[in-house]
N, C-alpha and C. Protein backbone atom coordinates (compact mmCIF):
# COMPACT_ATOMS: atom_id res chain seq x y z
N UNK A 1 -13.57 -1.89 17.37
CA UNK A 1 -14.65 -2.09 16.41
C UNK A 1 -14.09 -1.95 14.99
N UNK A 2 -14.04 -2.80 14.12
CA UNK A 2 -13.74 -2.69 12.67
C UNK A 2 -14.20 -1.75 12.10
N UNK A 3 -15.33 -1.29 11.73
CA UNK A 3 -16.20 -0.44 11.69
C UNK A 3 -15.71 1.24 11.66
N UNK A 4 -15.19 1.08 13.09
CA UNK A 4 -14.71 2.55 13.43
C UNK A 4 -13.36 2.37 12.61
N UNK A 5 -12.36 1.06 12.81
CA UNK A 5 -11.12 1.52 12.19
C UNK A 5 -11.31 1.92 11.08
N UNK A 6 -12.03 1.24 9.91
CA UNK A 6 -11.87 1.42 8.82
C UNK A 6 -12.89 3.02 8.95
N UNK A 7 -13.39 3.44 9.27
CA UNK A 7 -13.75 4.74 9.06
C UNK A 7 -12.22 5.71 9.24
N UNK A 8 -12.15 5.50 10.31
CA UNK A 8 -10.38 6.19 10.54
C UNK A 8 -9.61 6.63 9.40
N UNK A 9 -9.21 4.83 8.82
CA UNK A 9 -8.24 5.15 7.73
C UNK A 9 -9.46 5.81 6.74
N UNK A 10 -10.49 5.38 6.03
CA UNK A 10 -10.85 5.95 4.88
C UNK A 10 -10.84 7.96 4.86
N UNK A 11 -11.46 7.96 6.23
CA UNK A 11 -10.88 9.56 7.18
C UNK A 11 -9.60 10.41 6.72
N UNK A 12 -8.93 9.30 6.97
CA UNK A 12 -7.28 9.90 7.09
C UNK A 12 -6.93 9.40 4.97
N UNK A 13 -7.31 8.37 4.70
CA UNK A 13 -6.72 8.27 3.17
C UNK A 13 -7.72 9.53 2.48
N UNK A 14 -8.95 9.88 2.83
CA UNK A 14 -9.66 10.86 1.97
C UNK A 14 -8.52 12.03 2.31
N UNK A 15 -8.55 12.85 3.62
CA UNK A 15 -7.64 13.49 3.55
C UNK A 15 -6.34 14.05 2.92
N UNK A 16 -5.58 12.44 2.94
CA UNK A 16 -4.59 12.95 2.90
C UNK A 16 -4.70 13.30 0.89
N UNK A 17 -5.68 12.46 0.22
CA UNK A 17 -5.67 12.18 -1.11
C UNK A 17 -6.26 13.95 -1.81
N UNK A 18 -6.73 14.76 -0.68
CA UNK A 18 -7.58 16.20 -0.65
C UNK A 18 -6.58 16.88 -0.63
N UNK A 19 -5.05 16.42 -0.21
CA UNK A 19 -3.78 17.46 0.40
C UNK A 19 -3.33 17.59 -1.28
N UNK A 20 -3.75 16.76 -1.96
CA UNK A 20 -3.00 16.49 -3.35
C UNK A 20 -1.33 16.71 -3.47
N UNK A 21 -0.84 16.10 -4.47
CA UNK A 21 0.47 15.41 -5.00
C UNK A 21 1.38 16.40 -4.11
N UNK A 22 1.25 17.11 -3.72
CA UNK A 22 2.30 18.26 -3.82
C UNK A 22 2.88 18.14 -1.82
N UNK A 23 1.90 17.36 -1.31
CA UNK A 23 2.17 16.92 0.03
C UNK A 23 3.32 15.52 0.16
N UNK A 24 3.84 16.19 1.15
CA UNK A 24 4.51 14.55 1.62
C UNK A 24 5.42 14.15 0.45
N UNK A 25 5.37 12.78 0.00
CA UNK A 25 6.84 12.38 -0.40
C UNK A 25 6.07 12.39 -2.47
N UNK A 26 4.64 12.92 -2.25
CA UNK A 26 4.21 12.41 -3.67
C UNK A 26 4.78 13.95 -4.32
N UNK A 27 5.14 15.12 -3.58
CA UNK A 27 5.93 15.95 -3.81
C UNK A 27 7.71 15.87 -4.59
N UNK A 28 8.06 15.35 -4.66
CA UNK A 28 9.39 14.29 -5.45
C UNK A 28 8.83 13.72 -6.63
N UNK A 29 7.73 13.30 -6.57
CA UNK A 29 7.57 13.10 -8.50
C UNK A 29 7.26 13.74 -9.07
N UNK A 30 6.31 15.08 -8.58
CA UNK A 30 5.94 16.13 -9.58
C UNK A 30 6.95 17.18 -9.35
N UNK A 31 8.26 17.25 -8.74
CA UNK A 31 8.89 18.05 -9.11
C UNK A 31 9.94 17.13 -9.96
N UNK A 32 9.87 15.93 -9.84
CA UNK A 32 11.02 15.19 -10.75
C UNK A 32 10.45 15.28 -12.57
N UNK A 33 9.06 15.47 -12.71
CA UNK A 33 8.81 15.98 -14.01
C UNK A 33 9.22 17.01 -14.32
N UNK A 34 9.11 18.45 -13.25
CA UNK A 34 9.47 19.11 -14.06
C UNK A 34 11.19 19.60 -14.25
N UNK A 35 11.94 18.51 -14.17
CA UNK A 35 13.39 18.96 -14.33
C UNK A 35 14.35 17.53 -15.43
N UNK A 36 15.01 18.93 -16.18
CA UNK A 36 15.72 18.22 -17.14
C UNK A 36 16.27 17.09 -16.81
N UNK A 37 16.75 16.05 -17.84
CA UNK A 37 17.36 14.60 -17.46
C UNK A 37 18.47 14.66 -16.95
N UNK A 38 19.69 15.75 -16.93
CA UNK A 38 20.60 15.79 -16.17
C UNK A 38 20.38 15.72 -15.34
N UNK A 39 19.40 16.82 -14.28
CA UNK A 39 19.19 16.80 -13.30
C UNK A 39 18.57 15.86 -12.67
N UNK A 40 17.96 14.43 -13.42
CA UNK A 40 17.47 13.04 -12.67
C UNK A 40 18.47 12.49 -12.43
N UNK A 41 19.51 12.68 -13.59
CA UNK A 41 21.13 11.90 -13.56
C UNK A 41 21.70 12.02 -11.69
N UNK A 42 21.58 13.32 -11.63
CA UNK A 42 22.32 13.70 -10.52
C UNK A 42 21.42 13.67 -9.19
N UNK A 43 20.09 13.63 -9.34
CA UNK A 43 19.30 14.02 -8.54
C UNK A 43 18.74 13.15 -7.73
N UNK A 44 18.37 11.72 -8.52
CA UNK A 44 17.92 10.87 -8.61
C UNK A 44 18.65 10.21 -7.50
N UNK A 45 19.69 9.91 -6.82
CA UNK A 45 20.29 9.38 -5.77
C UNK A 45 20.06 10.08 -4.62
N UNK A 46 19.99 11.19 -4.80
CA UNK A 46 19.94 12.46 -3.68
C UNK A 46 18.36 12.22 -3.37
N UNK A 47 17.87 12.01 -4.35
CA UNK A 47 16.17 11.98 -3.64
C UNK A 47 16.03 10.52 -2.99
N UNK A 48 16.42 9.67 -3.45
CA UNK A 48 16.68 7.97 -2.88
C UNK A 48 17.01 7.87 -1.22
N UNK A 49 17.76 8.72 -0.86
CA UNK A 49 18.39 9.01 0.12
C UNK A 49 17.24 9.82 0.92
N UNK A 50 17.10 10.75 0.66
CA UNK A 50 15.83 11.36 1.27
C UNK A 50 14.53 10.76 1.54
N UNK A 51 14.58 9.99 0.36
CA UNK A 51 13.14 9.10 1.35
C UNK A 51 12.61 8.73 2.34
N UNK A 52 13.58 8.37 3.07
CA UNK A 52 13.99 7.95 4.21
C UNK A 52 13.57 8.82 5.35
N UNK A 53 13.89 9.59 5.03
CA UNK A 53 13.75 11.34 5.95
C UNK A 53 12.04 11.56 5.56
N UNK A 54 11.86 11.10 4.24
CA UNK A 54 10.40 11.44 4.13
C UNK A 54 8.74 10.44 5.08
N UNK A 55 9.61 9.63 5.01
CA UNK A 55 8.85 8.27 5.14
C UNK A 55 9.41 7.04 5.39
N UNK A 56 9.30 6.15 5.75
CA UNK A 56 9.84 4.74 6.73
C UNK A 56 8.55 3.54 6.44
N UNK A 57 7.46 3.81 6.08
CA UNK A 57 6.17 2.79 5.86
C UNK A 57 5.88 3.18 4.41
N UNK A 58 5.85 2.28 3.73
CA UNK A 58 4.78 2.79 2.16
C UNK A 58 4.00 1.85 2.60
N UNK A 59 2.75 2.45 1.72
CA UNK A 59 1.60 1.50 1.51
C UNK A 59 0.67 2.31 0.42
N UNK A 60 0.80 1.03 -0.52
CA UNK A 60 0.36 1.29 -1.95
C UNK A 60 -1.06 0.36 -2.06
N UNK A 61 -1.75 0.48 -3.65
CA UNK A 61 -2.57 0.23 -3.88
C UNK A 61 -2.10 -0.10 -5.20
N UNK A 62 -2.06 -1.79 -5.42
CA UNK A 62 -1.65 -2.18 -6.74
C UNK A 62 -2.98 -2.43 -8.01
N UNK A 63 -3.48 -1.22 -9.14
CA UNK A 63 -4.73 -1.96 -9.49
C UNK A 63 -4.38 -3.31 -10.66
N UNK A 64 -5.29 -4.17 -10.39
CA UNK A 64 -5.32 -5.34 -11.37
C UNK A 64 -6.61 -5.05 -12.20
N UNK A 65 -6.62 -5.73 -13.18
CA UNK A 65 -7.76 -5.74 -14.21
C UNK A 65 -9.21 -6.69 -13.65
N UNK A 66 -9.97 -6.61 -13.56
CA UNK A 66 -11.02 -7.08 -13.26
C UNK A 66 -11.49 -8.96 -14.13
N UNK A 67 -10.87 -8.63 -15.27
CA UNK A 67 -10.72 -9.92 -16.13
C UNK A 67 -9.97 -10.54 -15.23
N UNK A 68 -10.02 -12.35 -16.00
CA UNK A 68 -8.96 -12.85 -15.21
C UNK A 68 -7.48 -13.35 -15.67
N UNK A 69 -6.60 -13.04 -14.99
CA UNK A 69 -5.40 -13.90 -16.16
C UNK A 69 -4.68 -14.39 -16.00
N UNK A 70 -3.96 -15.32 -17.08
CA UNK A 70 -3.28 -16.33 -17.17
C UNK A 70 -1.80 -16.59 -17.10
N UNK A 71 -1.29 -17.18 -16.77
CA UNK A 71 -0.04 -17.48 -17.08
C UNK A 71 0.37 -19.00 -17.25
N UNK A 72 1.33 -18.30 -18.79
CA UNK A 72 1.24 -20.17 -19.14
C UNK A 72 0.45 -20.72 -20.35
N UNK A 73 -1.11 -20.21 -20.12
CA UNK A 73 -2.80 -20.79 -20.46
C UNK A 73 -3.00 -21.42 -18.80
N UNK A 74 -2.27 -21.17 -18.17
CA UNK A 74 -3.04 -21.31 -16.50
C UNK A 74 -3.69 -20.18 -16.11
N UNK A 75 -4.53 -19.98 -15.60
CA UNK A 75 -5.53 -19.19 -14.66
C UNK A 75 -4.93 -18.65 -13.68
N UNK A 76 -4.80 -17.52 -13.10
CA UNK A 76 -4.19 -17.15 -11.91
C UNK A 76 -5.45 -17.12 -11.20
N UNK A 77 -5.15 -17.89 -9.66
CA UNK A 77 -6.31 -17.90 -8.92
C UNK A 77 -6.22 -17.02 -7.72
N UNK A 78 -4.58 -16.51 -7.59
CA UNK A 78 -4.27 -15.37 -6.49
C UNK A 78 -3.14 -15.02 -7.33
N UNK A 79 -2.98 -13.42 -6.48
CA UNK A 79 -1.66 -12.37 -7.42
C UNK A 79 -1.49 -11.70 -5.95
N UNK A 80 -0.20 -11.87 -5.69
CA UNK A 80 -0.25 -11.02 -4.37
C UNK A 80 1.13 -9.75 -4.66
N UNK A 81 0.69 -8.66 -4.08
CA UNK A 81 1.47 -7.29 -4.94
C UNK A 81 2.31 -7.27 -3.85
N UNK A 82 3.69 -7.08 -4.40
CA UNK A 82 4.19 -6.57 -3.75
C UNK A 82 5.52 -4.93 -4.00
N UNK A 83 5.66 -4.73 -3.25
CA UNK A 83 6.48 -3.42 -3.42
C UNK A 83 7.49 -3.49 -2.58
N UNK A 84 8.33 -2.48 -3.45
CA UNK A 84 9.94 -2.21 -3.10
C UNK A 84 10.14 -1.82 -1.97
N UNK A 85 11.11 -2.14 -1.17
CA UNK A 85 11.56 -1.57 -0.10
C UNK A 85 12.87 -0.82 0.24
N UNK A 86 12.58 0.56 0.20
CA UNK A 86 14.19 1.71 -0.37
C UNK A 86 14.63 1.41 1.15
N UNK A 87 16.13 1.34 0.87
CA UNK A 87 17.13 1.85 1.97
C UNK A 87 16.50 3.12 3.22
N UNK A 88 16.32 2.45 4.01
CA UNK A 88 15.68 3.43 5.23
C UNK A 88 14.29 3.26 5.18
N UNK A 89 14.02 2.24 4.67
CA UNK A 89 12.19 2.43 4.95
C UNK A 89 12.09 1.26 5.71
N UNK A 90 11.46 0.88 7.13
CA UNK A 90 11.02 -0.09 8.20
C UNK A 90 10.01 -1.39 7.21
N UNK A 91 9.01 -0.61 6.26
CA UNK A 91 7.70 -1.82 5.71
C UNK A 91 7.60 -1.22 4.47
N UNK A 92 7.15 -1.99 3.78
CA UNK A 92 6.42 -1.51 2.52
C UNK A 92 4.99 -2.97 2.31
N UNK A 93 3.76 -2.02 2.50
CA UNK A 93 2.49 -3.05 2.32
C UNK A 93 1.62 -2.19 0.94
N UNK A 94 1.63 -3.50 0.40
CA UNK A 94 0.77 -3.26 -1.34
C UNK A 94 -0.44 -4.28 -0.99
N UNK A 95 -1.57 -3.48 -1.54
CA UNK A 95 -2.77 -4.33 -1.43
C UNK A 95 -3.18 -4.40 -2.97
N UNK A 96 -3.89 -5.26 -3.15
CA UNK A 96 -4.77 -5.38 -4.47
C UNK A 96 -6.15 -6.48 -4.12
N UNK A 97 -6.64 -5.98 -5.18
CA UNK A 97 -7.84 -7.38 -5.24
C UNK A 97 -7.95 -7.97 -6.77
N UNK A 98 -8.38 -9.01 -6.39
CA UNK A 98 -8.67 -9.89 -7.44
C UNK A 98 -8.96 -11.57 -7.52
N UNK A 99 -9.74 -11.67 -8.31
CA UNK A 99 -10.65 -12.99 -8.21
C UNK A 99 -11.61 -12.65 -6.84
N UNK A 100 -11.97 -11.29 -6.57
CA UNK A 100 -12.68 -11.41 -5.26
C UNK A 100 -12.45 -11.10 -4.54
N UNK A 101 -11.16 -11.29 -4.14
CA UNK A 101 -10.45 -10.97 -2.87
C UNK A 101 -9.81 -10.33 -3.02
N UNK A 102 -9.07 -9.61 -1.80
CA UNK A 102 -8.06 -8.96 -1.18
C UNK A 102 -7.00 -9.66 -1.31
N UNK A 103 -5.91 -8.90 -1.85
CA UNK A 103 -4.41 -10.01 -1.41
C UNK A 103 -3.45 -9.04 -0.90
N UNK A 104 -2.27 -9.21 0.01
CA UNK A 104 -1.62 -7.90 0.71
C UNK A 104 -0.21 -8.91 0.32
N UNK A 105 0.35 -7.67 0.19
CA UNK A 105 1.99 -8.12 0.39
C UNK A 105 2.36 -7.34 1.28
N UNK A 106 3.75 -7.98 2.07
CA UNK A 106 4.40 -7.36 3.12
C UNK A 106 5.90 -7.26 2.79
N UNK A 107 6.65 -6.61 2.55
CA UNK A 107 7.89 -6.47 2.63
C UNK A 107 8.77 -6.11 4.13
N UNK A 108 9.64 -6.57 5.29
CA UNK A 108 9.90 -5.61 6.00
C UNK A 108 11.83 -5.90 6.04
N UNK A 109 12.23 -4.44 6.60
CA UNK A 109 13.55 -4.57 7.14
C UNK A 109 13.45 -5.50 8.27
N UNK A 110 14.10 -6.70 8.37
CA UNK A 110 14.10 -8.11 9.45
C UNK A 110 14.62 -7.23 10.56
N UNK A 111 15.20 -5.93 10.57
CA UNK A 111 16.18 -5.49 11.52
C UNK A 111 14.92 -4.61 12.12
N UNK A 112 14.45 -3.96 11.61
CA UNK A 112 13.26 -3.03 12.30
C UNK A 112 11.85 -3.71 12.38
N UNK A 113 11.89 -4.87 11.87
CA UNK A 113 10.45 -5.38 12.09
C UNK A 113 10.72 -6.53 12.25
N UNK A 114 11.22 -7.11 13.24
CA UNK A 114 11.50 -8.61 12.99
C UNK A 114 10.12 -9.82 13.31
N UNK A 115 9.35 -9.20 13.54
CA UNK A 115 8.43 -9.95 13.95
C UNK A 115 6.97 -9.55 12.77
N UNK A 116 7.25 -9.46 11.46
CA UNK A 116 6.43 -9.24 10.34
C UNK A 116 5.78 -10.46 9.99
N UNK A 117 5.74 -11.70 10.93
CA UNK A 117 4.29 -13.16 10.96
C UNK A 117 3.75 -12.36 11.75
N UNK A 118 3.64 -11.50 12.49
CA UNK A 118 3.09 -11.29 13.97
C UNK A 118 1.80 -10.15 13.22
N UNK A 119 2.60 -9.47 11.78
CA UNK A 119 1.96 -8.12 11.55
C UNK A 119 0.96 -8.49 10.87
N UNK A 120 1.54 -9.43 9.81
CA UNK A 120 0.47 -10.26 9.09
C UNK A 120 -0.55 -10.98 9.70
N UNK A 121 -0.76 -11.71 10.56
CA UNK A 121 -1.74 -12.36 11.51
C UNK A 121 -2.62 -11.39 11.85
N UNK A 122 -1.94 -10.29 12.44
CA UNK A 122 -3.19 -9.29 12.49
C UNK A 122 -3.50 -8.83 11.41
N UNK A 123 -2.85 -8.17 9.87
CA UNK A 123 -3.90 -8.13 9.02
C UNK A 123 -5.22 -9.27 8.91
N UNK A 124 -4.11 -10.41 8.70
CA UNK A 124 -5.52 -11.45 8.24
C UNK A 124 -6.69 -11.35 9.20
N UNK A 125 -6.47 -11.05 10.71
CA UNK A 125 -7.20 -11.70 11.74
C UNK A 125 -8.31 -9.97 11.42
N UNK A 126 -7.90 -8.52 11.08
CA UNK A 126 -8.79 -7.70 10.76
C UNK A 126 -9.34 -7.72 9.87
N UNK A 127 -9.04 -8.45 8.60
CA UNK A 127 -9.56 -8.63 7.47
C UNK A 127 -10.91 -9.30 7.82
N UNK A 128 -10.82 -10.70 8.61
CA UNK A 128 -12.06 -11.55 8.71
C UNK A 128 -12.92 -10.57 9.83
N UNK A 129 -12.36 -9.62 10.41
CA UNK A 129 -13.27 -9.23 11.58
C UNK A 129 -14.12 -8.15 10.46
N UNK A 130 -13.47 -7.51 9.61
CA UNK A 130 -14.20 -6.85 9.10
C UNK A 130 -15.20 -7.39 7.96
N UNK A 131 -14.78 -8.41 7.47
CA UNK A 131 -15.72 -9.51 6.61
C UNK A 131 -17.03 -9.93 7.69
N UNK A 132 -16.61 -10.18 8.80
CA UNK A 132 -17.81 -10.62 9.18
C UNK A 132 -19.00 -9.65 9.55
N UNK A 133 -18.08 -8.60 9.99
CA UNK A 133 -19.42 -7.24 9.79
C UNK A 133 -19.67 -7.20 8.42
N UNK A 134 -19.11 -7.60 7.39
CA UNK A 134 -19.51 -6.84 6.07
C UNK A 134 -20.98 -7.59 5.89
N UNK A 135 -20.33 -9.49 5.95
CA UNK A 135 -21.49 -9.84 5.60
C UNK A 135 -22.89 -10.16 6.75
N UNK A 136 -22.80 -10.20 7.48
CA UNK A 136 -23.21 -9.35 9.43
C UNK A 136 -24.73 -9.35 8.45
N UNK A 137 -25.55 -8.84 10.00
CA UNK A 137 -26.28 -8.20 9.71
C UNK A 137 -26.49 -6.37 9.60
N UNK A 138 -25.51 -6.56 10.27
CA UNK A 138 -25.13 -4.78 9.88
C UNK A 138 -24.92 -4.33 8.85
N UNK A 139 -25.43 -3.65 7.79
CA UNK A 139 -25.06 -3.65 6.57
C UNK A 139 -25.10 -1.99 6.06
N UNK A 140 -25.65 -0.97 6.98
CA UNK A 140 -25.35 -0.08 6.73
C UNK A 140 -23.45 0.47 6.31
N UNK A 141 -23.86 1.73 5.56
CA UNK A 141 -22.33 1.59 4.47
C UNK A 141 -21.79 2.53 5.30
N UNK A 142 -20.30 2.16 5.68
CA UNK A 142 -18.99 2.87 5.71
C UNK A 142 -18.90 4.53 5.36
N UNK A 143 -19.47 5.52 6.33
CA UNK A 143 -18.97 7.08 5.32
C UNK A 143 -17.46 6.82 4.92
């Protein structure tokens, strides 16, 4: 049921967003503020390396501006985000919206994910399952 998944993740993203910065790998930027620039000099590779150990999937949230914009004096009619993929990480998926929609980028290691048409098909194919409940007659809201 779409429905239930997306309760899941919003479940698990409220959570984890309640653990605040200091959990998991968002722990590495607030201690990378508080240390002198030498210590990024030197540090900064050593934490690169560790990522890896921290995490293997990112998945971000790219925000865009609600206006629309141009490039050129052309109109952008899609922007699809995408994000970096560090040494030792399997995926990296960035979502954004704009003009309306949803747009996802996928990055993967070909060696650990070689079949990333396969991953995408199922985003798209949950995306419309959950569009069609949205616009459904079911319309009660998502806790």
């Amino acid at each position: 049921d779409p429905r239930e998944r997306l309760r899941a993740v919003r479940t698990a993203m409220d959570r984890n967003k309640a653990a605040g910065p200091l959990k998991g790998a968002g722990a590495v930027a607030v201690l990378a503020d508080q240390l002198p620039p030498l210590a990024h000099r030197f540090g900064a590779p050593l934490a690169a390396n560790a990522a890896r150990m921290l995490f293997d999937v990112l998945v971000t949230s790219v925000p865009l501006p609600r206006s629309g914009l141009s490039l050129g004096g052309c109109p952008l009619t899609a922007l699809y985000p995408m994000a970096p993929l560090a040494r030792g990480q399997s995926l990296a998926v960035a979502l954004s919206t704009y003009g309306g929609r949803v747009h996802v980028g996928l990055v993967a290691d070909g060696k650990a994910l070689p079949d990333l048409d396969r991953l995408a098909a199922a985003v798209e194919e949950e995306f419309a399952e959950l569009g069609a409940v949205i616009v459904g007659t079911d319309r009660s809201p998502v806790p």
